[in-house]
Protein backbone atom coordinates (compact mmCIF):
# COMPACT_ATOMS: atom_id res chain seq x y z
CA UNK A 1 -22.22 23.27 16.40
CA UNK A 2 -21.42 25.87 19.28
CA UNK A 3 -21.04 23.01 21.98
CA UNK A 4 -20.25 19.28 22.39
CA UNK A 5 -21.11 17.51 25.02
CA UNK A 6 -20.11 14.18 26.41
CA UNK A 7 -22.65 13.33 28.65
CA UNK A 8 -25.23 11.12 28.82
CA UNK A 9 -28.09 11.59 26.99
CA UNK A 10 -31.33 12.79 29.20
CA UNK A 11 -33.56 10.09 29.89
CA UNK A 12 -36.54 11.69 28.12
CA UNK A 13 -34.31 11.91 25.03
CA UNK A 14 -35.08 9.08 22.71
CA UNK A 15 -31.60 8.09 20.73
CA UNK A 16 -31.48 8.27 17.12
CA UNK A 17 -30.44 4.95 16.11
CA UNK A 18 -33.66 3.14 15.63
CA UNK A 19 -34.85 6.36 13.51
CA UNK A 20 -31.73 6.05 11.66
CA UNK A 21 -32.75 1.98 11.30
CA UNK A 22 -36.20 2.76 10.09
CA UNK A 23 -34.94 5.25 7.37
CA UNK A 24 -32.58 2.66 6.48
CA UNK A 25 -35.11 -0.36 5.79
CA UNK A 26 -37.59 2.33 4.13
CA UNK A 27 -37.56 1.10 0.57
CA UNK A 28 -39.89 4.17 -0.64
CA UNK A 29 -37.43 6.92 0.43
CA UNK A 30 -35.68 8.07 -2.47
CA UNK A 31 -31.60 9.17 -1.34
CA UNK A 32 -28.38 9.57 -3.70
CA UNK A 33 -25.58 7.37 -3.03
CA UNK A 34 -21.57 8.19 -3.70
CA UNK A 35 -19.28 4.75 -3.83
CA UNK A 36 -15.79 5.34 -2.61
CA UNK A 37 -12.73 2.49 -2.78
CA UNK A 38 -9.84 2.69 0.08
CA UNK A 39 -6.93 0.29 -0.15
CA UNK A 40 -4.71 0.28 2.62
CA UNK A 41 -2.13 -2.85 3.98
CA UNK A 42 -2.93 -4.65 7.71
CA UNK A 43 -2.11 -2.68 10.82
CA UNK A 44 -2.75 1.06 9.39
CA UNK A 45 -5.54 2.97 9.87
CA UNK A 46 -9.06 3.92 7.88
CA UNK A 47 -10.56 6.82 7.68
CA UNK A 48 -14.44 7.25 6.74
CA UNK A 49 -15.12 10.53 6.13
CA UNK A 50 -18.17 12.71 4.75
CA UNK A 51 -19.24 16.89 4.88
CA UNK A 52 -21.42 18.24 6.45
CA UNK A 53 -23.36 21.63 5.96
CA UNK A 54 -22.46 24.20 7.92
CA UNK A 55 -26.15 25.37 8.23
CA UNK A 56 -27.10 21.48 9.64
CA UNK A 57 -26.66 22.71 13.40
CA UNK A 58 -27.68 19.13 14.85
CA UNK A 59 -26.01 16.36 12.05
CA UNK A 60 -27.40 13.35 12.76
CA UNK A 61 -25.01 10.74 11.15
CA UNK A 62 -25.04 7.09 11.12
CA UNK A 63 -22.06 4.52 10.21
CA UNK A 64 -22.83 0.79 9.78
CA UNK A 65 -20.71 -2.29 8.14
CA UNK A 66 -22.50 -4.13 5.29
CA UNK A 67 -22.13 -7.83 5.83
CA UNK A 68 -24.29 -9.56 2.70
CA UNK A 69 -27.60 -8.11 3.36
CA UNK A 70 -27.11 -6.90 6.53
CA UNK A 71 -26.05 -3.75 8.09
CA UNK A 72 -24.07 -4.14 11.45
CA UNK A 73 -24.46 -0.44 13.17
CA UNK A 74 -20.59 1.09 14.26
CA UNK A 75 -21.44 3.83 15.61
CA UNK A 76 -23.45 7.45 15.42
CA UNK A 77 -23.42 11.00 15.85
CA UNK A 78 -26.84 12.67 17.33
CA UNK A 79 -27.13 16.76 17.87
CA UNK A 80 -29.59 18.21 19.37
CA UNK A 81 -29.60 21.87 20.22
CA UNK A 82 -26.04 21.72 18.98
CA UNK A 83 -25.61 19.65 21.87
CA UNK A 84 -23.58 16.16 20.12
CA UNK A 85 -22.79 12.88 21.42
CA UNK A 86 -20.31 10.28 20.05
CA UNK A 87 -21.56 6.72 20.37
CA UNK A 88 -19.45 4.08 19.52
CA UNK A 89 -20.80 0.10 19.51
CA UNK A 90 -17.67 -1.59 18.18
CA UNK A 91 -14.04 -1.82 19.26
CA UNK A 92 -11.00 -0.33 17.72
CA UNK A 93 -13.35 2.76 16.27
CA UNK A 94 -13.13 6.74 17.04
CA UNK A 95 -15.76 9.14 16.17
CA UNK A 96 -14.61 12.43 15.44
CA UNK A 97 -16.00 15.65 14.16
CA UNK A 98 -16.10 19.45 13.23
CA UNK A 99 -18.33 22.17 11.60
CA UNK A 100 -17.63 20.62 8.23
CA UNK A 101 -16.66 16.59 8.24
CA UNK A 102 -17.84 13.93 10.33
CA UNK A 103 -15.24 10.96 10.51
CA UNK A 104 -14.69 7.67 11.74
CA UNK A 105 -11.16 6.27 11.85
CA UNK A 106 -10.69 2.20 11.95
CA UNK A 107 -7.68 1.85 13.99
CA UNK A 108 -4.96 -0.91 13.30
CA UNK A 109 -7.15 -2.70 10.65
CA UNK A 110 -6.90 -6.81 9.92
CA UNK A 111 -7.96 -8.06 6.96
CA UNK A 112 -11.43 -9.15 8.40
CA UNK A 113 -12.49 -5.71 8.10
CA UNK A 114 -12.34 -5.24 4.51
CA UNK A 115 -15.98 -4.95 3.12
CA UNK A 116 -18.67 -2.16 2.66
CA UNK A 117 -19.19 0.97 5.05
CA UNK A 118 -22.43 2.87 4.60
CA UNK A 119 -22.42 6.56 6.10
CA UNK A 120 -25.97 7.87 6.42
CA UNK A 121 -26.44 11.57 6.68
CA UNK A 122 -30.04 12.07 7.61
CA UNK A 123 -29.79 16.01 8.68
CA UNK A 124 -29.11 16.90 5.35
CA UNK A 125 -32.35 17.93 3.55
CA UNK A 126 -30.46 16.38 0.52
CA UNK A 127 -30.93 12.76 1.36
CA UNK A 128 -27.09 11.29 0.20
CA UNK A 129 -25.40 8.05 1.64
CA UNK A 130 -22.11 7.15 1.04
CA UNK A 131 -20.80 3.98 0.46
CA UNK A 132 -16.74 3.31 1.20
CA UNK A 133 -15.72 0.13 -0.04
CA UNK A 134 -12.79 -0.82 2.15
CA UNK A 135 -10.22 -3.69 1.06
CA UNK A 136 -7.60 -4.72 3.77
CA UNK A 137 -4.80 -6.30 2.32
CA UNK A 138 -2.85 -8.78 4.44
CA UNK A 139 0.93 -8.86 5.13
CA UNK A 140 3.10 -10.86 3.40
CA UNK A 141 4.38 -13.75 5.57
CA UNK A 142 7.44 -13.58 6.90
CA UNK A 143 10.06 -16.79 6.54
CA UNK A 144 10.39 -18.86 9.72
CA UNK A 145 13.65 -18.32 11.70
CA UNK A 146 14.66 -22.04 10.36
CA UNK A 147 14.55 -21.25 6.83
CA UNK A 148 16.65 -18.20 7.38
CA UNK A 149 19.18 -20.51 9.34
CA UNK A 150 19.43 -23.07 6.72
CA UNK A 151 19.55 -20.30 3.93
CA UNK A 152 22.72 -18.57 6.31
CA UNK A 153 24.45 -22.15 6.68
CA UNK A 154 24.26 -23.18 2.94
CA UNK A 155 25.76 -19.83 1.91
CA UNK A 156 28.54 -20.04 4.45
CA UNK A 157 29.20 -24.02 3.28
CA UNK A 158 28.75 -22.93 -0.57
CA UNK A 159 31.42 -19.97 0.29
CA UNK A 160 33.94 -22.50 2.09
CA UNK A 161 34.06 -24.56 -0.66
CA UNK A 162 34.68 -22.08 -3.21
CA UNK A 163 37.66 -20.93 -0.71
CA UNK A 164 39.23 -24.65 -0.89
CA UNK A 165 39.04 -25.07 -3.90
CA UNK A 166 40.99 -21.68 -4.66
CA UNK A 167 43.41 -23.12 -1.91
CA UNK A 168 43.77 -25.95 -3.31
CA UNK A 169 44.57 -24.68 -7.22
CA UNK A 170 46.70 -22.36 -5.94
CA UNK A 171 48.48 -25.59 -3.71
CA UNK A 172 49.05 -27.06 -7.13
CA UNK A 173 50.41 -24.48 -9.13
CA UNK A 174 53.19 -23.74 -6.13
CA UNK A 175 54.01 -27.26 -6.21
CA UNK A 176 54.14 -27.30 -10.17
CA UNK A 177 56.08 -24.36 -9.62
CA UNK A 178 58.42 -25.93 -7.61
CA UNK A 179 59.46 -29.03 -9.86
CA UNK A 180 59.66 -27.28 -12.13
CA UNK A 181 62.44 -25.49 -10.31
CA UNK A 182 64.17 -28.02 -8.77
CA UNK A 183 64.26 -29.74 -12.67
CA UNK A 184 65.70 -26.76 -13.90
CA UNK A 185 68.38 -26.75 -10.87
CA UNK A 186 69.21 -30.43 -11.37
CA UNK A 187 69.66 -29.63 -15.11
CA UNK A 188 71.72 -26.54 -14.83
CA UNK A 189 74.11 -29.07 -11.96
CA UNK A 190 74.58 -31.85 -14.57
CA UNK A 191 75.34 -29.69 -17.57
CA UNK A 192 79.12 -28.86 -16.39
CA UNK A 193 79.81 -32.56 -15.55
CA UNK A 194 78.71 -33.29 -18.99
CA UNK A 195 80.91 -30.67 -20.58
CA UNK A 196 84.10 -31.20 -19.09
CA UNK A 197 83.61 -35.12 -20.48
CA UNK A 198 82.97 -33.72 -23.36
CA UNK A 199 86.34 -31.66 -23.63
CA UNK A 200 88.54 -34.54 -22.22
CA UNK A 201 91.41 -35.83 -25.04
CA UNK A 202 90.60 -39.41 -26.13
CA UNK A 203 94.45 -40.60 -25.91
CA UNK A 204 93.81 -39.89 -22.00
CA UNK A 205 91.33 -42.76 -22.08
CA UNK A 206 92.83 -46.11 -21.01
């Protein structure tokens, strides 16, 4: 592939699509197929790739979506006289390709998308097809802004009263503290009353 060209394709060239369709529904031809898996999450890209001979100067490549037993085309590459153009029937897709891959690239996938891709390679004198099976896993859901405000206010109210409830045991030992105190201050004041009573004669009693 010297040259690529963008172009429209001259009117007395016939596309290669329904060729590509009739090899397709040809039960008789005999053609190896490859199964690849791809995981990837929602929102990220895919990309369906195969080689290509560098001796194949015209690849003529095919990419459909399997949906049950039928085959919804994506898009194609068609060469001729190393002249290629891209065609693309679906949205969200880009074609690209070189001397040795052709790709396609799913952008910004959902999870609708997961399912079988079939690449068909009919330049090849090998006859292969490859099969990509695609899974598209979605995202996990994330919790309402509600849920996160009631989750916010219960910690703050379980937080406030684990802080009055500190206040208030602390409260209660000061005031413990504090009779105890004043007991021991009331005790210590009587004690000298008590002794001088104690030392006074008994004649000086009336």
């Amino acid at each position: 592939m010297s040259s690529e060209s963008e172009s429209v394709i001259n009117k007395s060239r016939v596309t290669l699509l329904p060729m590509l369709l009739a090899f397709v529904t040809c039960p008789a031809a005999a053609v190896d197929v490859e199964i690849e898996s791809q995981e990837v999450m929602e929102g990220n890209n895919v990309t369906i790739s195969i080689q290509i001979n560098k001796m194949e100067k015209d690849p003529q490549v095919l990419f459909m979506h399997m949906k049950g037993t039928l085959k919804d085309p994506i898009a194609q590459l068609t060469c001729h006289f190393q002249n290629c153009i891209r065609e693309c029937w679906k949205s969200g897709v880009s074609l690209e390709f070189n001397e040795e891959n052709v790709t396609l690239i799913l952008l910004n996938v959902s999870h609708s998308q997961s399912g079988l891709y079939e690449v068909y390679n009919l330049s090849s004198k090998r006859k292969k097809n490859t099969i990509f099976n695609v899974t598209v896993y979605e995202l996990p859901p994330e919790p309402p802004p509600s849920s996160m405000y009631i989750s916010s206010s219960s910690t703050g109210i379980t937080t406030a009263v684990v802080i009055m409830v500190i206040l208030v045991i602390i409260g209660a030992g000061v005031i413990w503290k504090y009779k105890c105190f004043r007991r021991r201050t009331e005790q210590n004041q009587n004690q000298p009353q008590e002794n001088e009573m104690m030392l006074q004669p008994s004649g000086m009693e009336n």
